[in-house]
C-alpha atoms as a PDB file:
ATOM      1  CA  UNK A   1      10.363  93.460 110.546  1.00  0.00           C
ATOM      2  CA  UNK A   2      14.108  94.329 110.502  1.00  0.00           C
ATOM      3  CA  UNK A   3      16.582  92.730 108.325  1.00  0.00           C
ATOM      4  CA  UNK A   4      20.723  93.123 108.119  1.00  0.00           C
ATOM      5  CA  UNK A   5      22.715  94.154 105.424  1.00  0.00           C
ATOM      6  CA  UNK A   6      25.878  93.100 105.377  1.00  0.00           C
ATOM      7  CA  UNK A   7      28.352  95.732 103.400  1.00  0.00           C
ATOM      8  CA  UNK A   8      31.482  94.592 101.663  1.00  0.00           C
ATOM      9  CA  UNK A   9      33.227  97.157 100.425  1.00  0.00           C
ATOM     10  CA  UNK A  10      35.754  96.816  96.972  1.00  0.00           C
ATOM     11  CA  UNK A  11      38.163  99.411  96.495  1.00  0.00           C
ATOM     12  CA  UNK A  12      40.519 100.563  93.661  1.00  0.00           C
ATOM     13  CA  UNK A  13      42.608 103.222  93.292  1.00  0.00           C
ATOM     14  CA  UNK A  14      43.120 103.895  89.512  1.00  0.00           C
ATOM     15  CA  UNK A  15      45.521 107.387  88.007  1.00  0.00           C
ATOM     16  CA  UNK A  16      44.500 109.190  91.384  1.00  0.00           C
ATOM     17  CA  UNK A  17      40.076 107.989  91.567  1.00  0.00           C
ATOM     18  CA  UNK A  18      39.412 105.496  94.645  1.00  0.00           C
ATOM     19  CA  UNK A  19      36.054 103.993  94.536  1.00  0.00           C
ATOM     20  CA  UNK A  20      34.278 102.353  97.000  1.00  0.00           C
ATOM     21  CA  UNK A  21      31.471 100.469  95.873  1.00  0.00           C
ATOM     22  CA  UNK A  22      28.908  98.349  98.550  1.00  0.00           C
ATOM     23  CA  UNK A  23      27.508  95.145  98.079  1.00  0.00           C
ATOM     24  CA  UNK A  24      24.550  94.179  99.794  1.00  0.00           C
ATOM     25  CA  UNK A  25      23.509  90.008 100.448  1.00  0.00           C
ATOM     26  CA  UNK A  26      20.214  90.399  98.869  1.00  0.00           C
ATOM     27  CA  UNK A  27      18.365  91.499 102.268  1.00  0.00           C
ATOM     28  CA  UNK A  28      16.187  94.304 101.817  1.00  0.00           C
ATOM     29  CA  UNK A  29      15.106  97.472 104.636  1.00  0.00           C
ATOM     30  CA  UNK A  30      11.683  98.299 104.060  1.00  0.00           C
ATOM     31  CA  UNK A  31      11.374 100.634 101.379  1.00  0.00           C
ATOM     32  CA  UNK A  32       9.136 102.898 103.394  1.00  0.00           C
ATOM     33  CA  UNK A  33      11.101 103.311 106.501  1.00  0.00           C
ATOM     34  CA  UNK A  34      14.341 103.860 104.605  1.00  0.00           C
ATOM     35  CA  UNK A  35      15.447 106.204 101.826  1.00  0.00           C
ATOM     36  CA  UNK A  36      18.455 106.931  99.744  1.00  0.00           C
ATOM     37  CA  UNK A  37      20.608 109.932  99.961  1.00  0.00           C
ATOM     38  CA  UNK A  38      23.710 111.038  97.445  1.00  0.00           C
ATOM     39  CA  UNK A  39      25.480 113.494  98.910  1.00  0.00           C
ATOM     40  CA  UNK A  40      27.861 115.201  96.521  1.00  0.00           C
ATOM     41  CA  UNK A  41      30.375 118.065  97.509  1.00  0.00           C
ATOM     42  CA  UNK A  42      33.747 119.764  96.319  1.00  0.00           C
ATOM     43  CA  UNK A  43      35.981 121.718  97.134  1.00  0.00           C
ATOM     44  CA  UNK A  44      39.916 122.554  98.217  1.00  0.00           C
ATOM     45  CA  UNK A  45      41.396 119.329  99.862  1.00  0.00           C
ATOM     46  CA  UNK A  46      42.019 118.715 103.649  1.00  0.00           C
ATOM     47  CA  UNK A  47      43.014 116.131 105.891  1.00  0.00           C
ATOM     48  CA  UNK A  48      39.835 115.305 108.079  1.00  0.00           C
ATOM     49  CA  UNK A  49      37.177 115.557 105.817  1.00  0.00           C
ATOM     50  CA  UNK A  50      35.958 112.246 105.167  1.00  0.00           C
ATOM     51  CA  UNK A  51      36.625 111.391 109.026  1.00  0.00           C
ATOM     52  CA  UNK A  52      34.510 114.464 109.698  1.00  0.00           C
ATOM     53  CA  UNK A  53      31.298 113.931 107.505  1.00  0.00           C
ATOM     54  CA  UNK A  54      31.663 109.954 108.498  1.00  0.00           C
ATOM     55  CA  UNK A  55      31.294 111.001 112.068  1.00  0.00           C
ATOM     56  CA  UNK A  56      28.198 112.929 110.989  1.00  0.00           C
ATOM     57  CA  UNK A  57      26.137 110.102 109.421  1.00  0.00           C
ATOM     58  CA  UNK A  58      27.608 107.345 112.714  1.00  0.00           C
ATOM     59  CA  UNK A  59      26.198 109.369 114.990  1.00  0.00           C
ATOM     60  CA  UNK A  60      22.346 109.706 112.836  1.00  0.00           C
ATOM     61  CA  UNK A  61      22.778 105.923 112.613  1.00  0.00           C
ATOM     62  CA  UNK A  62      22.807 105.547 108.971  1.00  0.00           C
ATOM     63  CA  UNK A  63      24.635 103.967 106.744  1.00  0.00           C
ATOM     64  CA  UNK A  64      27.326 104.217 104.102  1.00  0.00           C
ATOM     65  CA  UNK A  65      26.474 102.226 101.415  1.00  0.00           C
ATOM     66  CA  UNK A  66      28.713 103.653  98.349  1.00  0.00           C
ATOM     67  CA  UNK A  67      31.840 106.072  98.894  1.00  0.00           C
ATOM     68  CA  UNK A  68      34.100 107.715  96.450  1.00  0.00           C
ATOM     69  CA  UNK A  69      35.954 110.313  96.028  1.00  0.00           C
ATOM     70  CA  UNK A  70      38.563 112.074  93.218  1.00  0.00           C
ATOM     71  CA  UNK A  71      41.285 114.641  94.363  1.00  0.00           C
ATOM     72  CA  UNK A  72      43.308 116.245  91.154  1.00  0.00           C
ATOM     73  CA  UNK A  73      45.706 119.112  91.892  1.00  0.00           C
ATOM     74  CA  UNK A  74      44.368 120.006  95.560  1.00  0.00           C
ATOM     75  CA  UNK A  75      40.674 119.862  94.409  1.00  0.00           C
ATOM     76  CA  UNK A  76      38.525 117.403  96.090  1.00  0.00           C
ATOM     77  CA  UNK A  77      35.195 116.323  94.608  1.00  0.00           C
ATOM     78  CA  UNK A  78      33.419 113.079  96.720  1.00  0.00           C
ATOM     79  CA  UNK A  79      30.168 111.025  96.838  1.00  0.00           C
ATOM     80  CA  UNK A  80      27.980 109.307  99.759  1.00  0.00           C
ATOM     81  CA  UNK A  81      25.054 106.834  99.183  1.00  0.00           C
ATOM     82  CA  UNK A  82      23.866 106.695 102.598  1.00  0.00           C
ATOM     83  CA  UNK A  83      20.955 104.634 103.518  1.00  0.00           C
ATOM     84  CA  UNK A  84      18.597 107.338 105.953  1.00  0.00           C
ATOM     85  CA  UNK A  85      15.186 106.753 107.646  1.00  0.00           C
ATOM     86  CA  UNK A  86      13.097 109.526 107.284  1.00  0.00           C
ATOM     87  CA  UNK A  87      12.681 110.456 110.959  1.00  0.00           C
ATOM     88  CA  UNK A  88      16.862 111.601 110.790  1.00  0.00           C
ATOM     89  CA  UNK A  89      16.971 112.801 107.118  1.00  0.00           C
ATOM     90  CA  UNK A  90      16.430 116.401 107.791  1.00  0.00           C
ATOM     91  CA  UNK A  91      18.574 116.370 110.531  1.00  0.00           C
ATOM     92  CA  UNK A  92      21.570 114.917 109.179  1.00  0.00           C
ATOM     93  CA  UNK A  93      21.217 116.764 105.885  1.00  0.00           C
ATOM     94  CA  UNK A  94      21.120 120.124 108.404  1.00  0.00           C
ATOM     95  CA  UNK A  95      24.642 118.979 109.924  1.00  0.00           C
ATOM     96  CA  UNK A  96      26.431 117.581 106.882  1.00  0.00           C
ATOM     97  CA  UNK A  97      25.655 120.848 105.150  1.00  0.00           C
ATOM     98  CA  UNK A  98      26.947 122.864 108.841  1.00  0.00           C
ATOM     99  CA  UNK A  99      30.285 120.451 108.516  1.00  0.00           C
ATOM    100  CA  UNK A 100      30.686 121.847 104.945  1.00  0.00           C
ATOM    101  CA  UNK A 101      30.211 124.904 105.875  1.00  0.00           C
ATOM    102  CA  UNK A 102      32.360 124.776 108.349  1.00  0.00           C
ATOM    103  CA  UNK A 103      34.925 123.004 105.912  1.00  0.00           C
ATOM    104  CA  UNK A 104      34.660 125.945 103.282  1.00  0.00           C
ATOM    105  CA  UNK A 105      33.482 122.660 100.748  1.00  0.00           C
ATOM    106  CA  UNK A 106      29.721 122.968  98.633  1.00  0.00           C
ATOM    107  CA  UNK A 107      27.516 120.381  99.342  1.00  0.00           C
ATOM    108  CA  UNK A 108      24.170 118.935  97.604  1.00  0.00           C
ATOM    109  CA  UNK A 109      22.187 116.148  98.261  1.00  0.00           C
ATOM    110  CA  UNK A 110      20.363 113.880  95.535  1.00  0.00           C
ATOM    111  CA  UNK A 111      17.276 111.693  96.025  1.00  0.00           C
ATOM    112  CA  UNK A 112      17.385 108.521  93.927  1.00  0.00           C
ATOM    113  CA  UNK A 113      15.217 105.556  93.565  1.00  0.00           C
ATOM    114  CA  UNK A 114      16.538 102.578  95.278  1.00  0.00           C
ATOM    115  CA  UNK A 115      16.375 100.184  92.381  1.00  0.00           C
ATOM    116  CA  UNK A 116      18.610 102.589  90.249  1.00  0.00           C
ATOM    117  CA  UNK A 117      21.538 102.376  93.069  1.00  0.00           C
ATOM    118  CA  UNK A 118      21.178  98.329  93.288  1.00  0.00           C
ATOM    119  CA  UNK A 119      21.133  98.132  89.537  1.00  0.00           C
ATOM    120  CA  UNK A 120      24.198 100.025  89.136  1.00  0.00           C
ATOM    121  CA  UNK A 121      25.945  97.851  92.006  1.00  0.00           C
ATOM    122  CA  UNK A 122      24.962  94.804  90.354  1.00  0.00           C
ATOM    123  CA  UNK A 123      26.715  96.128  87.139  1.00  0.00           C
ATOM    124  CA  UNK A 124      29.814  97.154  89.141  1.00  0.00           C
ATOM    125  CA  UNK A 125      29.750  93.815  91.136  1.00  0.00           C
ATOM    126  CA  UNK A 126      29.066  91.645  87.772  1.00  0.00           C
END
């Protein structure tokens, strides 16, 4: 069956870093329908750029579940967590990488295991 997670967000700004960090109620998708996916990129600042890869993963219809991103002297490096099912994965990894592109950023994508993103929310949240 389905469940809901409900996101809450914290966010702190600390000598120029903001940090997002999700916190989930304890409901659970099902591990095999859904997969993580840290995106990482970097690259020369712009307005627009969160807006645009945000608009990317809305309309795959996943979900942010971590954000951050660090900007020091016009040089922008970022993460997403998203939560992906596997039938829009390739997809959306094939137009986040056009937006970079298209953004003049460099993009990767990293695959972890699910339990190592709730364990580090928990210490975050704790």
């Amino acid at each position: 069956g389905s469940s809901i997670w409900l996101i809450v967000l914290q966010r702190e700004q600390i000598g120029g870093v903001t940090k997002a960090m999700a916190l989930t109620n304890g409901h659970k998708h099902d591990e095999q329908q859904h997969g993580l996916v840290v995106m990482r990129g970097w690259g020369s600042d712009k307005p627009g750029i969160s807006d645009a890869f945000l608009k990317i993963v809305r309309q795959h219809q996943c979900h942010v579940l971590d954000m951050g991103q660090f900007l020091l002297e016009g040089s922008l490096m970022f993460n997403f967590v998203l939560d992906v099912s596997p039938e829009t994965s390739v997809a959306l990894m094939k137009d986040l990488s056009r937006c970079a592109k298209e953004l003049n950023l460099q993009l990767d994508f990293h695959f972890p295991e699910r339990e190592e993103v709730e364990a580090q929310c928990k210490v975050v949240a704790g």
